[in-house]
C-alpha atoms as a PDB file:
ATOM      1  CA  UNK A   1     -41.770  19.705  67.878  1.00  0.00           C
ATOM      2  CA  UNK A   2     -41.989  23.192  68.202  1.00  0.00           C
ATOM      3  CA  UNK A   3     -42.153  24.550  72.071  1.00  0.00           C
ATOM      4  CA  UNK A   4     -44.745  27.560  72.881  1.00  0.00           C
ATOM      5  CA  UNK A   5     -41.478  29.341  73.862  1.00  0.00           C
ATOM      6  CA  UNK A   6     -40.002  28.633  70.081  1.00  0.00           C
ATOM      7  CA  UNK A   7     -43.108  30.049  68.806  1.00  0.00           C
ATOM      8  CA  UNK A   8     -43.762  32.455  70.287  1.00  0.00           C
ATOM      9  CA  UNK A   9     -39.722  34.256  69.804  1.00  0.00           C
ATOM     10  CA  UNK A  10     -40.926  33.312  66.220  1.00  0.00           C
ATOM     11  CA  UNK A  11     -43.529  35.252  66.234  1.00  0.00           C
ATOM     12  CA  UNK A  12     -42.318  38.453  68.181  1.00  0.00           C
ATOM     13  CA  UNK A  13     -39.076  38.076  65.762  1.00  0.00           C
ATOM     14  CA  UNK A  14     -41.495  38.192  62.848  1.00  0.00           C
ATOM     15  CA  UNK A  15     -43.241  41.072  63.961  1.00  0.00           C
ATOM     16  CA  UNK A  16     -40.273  43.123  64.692  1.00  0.00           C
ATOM     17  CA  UNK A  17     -38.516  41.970  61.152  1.00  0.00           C
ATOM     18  CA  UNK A  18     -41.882  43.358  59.950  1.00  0.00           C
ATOM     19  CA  UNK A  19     -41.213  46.801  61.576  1.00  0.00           C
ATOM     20  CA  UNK A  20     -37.955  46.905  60.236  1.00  0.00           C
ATOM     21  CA  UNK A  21     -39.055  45.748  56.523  1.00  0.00           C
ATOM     22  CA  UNK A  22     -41.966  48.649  56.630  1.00  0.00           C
ATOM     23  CA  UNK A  23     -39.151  51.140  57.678  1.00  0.00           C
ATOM     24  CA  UNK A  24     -36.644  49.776  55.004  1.00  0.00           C
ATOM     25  CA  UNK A  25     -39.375  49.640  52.413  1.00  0.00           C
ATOM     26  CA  UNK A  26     -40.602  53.038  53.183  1.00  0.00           C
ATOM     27  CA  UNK A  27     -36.526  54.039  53.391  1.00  0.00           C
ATOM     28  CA  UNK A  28     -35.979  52.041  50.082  1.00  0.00           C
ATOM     29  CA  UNK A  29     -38.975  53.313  47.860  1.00  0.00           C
ATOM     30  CA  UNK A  30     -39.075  57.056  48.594  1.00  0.00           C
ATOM     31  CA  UNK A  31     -35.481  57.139  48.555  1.00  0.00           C
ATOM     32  CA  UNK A  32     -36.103  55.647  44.275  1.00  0.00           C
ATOM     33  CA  UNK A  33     -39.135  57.121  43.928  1.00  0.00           C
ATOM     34  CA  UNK A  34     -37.514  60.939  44.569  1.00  0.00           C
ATOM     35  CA  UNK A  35     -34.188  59.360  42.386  1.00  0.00           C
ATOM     36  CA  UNK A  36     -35.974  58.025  39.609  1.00  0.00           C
ATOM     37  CA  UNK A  37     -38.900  60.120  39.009  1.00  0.00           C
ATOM     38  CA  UNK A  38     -37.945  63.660  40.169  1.00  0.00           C
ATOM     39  CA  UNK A  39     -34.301  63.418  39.547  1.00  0.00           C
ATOM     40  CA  UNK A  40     -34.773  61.180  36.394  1.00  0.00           C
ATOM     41  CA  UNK A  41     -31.962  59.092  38.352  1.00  0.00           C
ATOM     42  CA  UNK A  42     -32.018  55.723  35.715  1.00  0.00           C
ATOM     43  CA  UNK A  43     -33.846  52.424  37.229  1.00  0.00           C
ATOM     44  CA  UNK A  44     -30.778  50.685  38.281  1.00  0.00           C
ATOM     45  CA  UNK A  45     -28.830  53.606  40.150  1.00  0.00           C
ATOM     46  CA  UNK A  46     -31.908  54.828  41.747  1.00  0.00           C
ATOM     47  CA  UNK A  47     -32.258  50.797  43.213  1.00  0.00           C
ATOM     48  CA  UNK A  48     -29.082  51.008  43.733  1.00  0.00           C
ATOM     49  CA  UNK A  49     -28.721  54.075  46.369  1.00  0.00           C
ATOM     50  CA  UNK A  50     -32.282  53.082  47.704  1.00  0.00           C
ATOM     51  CA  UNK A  51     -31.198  49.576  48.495  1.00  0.00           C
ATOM     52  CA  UNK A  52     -27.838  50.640  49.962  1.00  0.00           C
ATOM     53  CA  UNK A  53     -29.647  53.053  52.212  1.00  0.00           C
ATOM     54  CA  UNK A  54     -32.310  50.262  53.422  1.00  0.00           C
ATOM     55  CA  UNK A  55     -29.508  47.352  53.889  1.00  0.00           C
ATOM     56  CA  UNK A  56     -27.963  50.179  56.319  1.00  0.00           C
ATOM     57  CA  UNK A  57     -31.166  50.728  58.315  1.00  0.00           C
ATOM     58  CA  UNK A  58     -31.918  47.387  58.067  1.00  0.00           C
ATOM     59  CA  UNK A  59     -28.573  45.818  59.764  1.00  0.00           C
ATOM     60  CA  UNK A  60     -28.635  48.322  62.457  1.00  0.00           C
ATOM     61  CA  UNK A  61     -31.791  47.579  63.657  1.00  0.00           C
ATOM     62  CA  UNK A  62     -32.017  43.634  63.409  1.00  0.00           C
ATOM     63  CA  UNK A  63     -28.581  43.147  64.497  1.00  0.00           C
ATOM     64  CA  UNK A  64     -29.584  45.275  67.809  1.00  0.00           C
ATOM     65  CA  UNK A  65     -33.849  44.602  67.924  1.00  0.00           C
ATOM     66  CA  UNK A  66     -34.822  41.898  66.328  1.00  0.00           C
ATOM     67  CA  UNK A  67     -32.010  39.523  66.839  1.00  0.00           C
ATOM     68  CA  UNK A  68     -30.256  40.850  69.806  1.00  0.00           C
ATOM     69  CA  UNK A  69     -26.385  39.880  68.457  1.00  0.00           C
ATOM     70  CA  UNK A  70     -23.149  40.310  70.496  1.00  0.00           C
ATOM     71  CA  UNK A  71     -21.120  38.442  68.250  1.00  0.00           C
ATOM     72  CA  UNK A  72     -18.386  39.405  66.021  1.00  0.00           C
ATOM     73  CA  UNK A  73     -19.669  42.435  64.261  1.00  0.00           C
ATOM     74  CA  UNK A  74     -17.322  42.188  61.202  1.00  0.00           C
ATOM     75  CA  UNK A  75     -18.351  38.432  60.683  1.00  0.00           C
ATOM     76  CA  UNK A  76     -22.043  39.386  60.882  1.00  0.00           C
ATOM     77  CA  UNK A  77     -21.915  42.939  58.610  1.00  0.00           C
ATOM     78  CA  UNK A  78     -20.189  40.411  55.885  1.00  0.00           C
ATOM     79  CA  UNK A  79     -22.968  37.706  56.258  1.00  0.00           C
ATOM     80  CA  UNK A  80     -25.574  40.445  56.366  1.00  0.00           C
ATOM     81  CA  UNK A  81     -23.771  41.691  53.256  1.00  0.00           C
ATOM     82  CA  UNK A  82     -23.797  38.842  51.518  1.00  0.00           C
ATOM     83  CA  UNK A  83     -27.292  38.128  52.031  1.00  0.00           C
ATOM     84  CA  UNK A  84     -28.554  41.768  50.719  1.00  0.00           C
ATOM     85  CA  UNK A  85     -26.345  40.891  47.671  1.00  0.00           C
ATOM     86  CA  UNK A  86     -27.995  37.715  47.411  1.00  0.00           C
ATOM     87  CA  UNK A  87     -31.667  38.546  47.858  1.00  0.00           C
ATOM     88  CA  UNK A  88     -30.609  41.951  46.046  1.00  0.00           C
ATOM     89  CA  UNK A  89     -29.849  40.027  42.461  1.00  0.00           C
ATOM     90  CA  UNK A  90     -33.246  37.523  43.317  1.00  0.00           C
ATOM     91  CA  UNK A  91     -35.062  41.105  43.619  1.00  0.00           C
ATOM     92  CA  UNK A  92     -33.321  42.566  39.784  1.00  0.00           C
ATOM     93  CA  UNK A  93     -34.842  38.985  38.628  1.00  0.00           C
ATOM     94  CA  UNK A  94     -37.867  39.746  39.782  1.00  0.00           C
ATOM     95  CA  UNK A  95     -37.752  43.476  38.054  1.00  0.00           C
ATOM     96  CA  UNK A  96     -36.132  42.437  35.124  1.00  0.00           C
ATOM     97  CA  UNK A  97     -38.872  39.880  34.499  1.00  0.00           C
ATOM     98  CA  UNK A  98     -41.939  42.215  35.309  1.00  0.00           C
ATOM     99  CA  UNK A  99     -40.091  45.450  33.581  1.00  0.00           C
ATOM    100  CA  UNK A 100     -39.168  43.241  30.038  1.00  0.00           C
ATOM    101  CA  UNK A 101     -40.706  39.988  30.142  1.00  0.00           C
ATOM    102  CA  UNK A 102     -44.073  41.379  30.878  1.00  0.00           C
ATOM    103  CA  UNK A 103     -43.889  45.045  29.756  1.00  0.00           C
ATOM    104  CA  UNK A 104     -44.905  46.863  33.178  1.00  0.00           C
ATOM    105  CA  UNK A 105     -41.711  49.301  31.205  1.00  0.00           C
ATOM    106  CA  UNK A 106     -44.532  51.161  29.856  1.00  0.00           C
ATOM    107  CA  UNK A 107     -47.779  51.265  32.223  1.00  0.00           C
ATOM    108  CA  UNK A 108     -49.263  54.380  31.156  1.00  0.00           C
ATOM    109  CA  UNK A 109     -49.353  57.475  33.776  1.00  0.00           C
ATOM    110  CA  UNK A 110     -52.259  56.867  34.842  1.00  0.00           C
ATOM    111  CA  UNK A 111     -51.981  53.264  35.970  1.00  0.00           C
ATOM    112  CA  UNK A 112     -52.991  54.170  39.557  1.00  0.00           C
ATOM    113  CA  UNK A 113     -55.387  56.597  39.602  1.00  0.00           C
ATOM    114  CA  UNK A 114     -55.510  58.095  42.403  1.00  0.00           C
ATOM    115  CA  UNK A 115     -51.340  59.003  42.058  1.00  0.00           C
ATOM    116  CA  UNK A 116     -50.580  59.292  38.529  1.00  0.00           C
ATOM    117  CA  UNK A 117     -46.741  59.155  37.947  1.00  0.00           C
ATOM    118  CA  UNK A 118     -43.907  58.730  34.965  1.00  0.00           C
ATOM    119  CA  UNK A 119     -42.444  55.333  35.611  1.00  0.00           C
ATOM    120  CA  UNK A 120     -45.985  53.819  36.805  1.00  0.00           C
ATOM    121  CA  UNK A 121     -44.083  50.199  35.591  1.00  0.00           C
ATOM    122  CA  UNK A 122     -41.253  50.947  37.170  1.00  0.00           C
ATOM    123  CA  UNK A 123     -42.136  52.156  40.994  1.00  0.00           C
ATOM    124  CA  UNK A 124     -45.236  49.430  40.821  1.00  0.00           C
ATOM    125  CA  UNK A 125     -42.146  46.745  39.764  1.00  0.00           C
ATOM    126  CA  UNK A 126     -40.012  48.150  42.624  1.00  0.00           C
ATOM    127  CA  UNK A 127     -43.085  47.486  45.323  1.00  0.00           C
ATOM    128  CA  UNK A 128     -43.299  43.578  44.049  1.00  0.00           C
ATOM    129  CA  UNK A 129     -39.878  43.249  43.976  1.00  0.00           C
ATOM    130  CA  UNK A 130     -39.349  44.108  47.300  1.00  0.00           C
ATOM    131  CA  UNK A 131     -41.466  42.080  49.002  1.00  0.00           C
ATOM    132  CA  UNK A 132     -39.495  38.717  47.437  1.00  0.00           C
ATOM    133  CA  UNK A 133     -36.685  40.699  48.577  1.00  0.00           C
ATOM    134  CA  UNK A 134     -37.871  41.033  52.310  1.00  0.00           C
ATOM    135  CA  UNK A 135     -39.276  37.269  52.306  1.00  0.00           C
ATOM    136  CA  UNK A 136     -35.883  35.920  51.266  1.00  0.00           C
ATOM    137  CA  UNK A 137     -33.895  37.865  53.130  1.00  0.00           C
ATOM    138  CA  UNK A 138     -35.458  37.427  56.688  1.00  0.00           C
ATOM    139  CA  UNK A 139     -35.382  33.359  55.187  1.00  0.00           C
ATOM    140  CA  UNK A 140     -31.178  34.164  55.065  1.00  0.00           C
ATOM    141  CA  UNK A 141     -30.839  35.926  58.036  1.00  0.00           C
ATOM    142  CA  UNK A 142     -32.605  33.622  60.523  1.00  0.00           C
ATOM    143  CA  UNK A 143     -31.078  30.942  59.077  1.00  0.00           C
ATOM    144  CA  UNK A 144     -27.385  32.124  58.213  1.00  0.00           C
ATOM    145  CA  UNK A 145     -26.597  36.020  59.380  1.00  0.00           C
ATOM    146  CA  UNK A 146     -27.868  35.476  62.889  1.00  0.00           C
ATOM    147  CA  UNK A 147     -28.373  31.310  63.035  1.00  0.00           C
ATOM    148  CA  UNK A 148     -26.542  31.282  66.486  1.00  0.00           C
ATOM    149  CA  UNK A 149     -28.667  32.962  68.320  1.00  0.00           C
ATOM    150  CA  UNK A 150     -31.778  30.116  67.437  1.00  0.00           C
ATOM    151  CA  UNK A 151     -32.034  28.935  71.096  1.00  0.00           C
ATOM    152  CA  UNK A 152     -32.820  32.545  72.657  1.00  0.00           C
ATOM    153  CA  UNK A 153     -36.237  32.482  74.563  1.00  0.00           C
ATOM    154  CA  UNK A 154     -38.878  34.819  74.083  1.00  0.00           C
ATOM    155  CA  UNK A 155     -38.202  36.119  77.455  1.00  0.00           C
ATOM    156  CA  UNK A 156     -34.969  37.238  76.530  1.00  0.00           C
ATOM    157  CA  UNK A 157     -36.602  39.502  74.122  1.00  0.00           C
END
């Protein structure tokens, strides 16, 4: 059974990854948005370089906010690494299901009306994605990146 304690670091942990994940999004999707539609940077390079700059944000901040880590910094950056890479491929799935499978490719301009763009399919695939990225990668790092430090209390936060 879970203690009040448990849930409560659960939920303050949650909250925080949340903070992070609107940061990394924000971090993620300008950083493709300016790539890909104003620099005409192609789909994959422009997820690429956003991606690279979010995992970056992103293991700064939960390694030293949301899960408060003192171990072996090398041991967790790999883990961490391994888990972007992970929920990173899950997230070109995801994409390359929406882009091709359904044909978002091709929205027209004017898909969202009150910000038509080129690439309407694309940066509306990117948002979707992303969130199955973010839900499987907190999933990962609670459970394998950061595992050891399960028993912390929520007054320790």
């Amino acid at each position: 059974m879970i203690t009040k304690s448990e849930a409560a670091k659960t939920i303050i942990q949650l909250m925080k990854y949340g903070v992070i994940g609107v940061m990394n999004t924000l971090i993620t999707a300008i950083s493709f948005y300016l790539l890909n539609t104003w620099l005409k940077v192609p789909y994959g390079a422009a997820n690429i370089i956003g991606y690279v700059l979010g995992v970056i944000n992103s293991f700064i901040w939960n390694r030293n906010w949301v899960f408060k880590t003192k171990q072996n910094l090398k041991r967790e950056a790999l883990l961490f690494g391994c888990g972007f890479v992970i929920c990173w491929l899950l997230q070109g799935g995801v994409s390359l299901l929406l882009l091709e499978g359904f044909g978002w490719k091709h929205l027209p301009v004017d898909t969202i009306p009150f910000l038509p763009m080129e690439n309407a399919g694309q940066n509306i695939v990117m948002i979707i994605s992303m969130v199955v990225y973010t839900i499987a990668n907190y999933v990962y790092n609670r459970t394998v990146t950061f595992k050891h430090h399960e028993t912390m209390t929520a007054d320790e936060d």
